[in-house]
N, C-alpha and C. Protein backbone atom coordinates (compact mmCIF):
# COMPACT_ATOMS: atom_id res chain seq x y z
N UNK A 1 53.51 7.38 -11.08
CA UNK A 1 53.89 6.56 -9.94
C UNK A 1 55.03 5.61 -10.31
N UNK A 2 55.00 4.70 -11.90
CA UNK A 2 56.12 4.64 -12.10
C UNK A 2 57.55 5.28 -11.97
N UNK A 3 57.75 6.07 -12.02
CA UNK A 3 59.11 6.94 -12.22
C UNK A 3 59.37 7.09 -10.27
N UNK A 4 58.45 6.83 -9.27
CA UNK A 4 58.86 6.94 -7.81
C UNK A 4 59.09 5.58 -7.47
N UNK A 5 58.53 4.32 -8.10
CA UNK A 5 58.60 3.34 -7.81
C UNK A 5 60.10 2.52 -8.51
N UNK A 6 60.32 2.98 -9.36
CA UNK A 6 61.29 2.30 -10.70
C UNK A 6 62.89 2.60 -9.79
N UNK A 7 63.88 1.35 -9.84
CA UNK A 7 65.06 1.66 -9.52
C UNK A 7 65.90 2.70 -10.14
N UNK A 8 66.53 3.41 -9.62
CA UNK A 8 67.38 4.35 -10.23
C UNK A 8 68.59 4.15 -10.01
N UNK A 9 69.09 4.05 -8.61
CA UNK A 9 70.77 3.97 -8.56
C UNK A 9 71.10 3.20 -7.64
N UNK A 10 71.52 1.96 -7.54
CA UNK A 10 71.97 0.78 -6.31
C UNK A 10 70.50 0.24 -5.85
N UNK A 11 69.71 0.09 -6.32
CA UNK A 11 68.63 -0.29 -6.03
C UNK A 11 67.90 0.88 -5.08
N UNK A 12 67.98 1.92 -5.11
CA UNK A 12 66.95 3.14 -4.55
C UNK A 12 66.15 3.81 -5.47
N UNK A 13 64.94 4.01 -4.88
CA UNK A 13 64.36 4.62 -5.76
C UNK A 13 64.34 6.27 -5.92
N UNK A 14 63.14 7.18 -6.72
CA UNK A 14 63.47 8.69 -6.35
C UNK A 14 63.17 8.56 -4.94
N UNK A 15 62.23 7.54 -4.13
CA UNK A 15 61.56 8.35 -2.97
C UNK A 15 62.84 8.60 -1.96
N UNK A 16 63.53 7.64 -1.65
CA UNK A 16 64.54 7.30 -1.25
C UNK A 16 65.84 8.24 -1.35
N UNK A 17 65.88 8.27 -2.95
CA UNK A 17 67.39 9.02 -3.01
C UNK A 17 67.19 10.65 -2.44
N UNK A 18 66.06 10.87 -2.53
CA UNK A 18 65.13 12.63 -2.03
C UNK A 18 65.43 12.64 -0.70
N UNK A 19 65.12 11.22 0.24
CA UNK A 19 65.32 11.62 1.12
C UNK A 19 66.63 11.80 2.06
N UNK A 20 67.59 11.09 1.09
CA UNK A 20 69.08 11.12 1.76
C UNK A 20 69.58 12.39 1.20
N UNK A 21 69.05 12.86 0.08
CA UNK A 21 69.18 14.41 -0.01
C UNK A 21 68.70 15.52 0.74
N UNK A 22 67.39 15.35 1.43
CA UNK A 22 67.09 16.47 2.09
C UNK A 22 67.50 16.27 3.59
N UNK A 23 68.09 14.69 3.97
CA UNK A 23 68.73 14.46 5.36
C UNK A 23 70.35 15.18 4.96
N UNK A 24 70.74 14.95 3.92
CA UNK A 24 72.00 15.43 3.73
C UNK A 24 72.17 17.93 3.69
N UNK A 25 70.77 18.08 3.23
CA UNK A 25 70.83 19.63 3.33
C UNK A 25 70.53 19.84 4.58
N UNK A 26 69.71 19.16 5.35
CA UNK A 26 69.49 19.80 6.88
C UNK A 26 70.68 19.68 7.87
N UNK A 27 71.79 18.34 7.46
CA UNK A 27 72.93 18.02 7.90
C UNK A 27 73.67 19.62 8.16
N UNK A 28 74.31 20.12 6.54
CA UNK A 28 74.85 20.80 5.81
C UNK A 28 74.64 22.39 6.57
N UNK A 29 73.46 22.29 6.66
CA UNK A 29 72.42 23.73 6.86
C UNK A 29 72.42 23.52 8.47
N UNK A 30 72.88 22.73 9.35
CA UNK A 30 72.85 22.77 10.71
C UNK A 30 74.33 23.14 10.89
N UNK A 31 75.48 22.59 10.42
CA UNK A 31 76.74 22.51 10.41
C UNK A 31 77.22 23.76 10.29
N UNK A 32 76.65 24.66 9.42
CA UNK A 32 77.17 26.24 8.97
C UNK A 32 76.56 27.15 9.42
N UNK A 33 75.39 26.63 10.57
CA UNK A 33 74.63 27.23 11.33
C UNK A 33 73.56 28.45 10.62
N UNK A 34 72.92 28.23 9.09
CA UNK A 34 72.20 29.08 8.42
C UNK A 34 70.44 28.97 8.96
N UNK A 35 70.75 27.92 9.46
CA UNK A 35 69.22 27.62 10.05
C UNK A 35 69.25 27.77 11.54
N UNK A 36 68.31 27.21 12.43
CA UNK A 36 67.82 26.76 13.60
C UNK A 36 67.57 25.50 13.67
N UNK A 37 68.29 24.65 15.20
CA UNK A 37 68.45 23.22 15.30
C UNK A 37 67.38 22.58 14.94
N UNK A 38 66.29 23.34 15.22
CA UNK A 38 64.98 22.65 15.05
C UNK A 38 64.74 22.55 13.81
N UNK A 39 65.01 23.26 12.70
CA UNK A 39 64.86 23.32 11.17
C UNK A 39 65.22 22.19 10.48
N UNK A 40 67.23 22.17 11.43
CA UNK A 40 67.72 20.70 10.85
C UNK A 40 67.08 20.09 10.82
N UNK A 41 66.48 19.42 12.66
CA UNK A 41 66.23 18.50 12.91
C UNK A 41 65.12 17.80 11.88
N UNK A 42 63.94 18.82 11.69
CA UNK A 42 62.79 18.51 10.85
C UNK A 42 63.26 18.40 9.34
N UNK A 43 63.97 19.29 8.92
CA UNK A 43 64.95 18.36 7.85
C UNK A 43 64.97 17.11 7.48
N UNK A 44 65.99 16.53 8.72
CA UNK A 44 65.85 15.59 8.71
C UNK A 44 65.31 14.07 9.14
N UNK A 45 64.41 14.64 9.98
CA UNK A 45 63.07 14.03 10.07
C UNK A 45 62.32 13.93 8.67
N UNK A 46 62.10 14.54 7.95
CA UNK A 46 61.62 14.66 6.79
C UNK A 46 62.00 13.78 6.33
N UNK A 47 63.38 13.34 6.02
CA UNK A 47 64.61 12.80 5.27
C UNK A 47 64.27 11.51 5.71
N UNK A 48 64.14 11.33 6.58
CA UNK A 48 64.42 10.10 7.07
C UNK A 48 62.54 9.01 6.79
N UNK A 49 61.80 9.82 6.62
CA UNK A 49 60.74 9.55 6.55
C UNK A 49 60.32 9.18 4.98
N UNK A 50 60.78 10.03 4.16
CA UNK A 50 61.09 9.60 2.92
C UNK A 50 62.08 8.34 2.40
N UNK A 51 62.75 8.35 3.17
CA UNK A 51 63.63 6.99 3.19
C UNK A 51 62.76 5.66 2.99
N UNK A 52 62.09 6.18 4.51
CA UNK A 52 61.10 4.74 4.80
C UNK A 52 60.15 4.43 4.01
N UNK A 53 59.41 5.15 3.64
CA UNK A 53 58.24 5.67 2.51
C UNK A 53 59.23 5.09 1.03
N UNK A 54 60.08 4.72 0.42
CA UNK A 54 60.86 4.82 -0.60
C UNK A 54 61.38 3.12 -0.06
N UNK A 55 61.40 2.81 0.66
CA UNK A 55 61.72 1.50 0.93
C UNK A 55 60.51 0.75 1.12
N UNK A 56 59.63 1.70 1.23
CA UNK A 56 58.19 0.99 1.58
C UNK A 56 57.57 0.35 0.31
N UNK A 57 57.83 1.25 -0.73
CA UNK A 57 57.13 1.22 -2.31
C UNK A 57 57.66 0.66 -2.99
N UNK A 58 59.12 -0.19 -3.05
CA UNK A 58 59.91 -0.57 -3.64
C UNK A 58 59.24 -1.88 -4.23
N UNK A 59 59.01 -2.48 -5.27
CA UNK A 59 58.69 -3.61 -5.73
C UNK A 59 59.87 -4.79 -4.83
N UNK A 60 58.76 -5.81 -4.96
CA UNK A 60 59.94 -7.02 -4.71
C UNK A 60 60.39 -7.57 -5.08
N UNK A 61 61.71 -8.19 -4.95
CA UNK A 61 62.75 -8.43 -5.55
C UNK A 61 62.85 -10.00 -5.71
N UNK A 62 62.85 -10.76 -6.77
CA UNK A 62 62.65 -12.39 -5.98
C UNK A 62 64.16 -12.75 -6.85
């Protein structure tokens, strides 16, 4: 749980940086049309949920 919680890059953690990655492949994967809108979309629904979840766990900062 350390290693999801621990800063990694600009103050994000893994949960976080995962999820601007998998908002960034459903982006990618809607754009070149290899998927279905709905695939993106849940993509990045996913993405975006991990975000929050990753901002949620973040220790605080004083």
């Amino acid at each position: 749980m350390a290693i999801v919680t621990r800063q990694l890059l600009f103050g994000m953690n893994a949960l976080t940086l995962v999820g601007f990655i998998v908002m960034g492949i459903g982006l990618n994967l809607s754009r070149t049309r290899r998927v279905r809108p709905v695939v993106a979309i849940a993509l990045m629904g996913v993405g975006t949920a991990l975000v929050f979840a990753g901002i949620y766990t973040l220790p605080p900062s004083i």
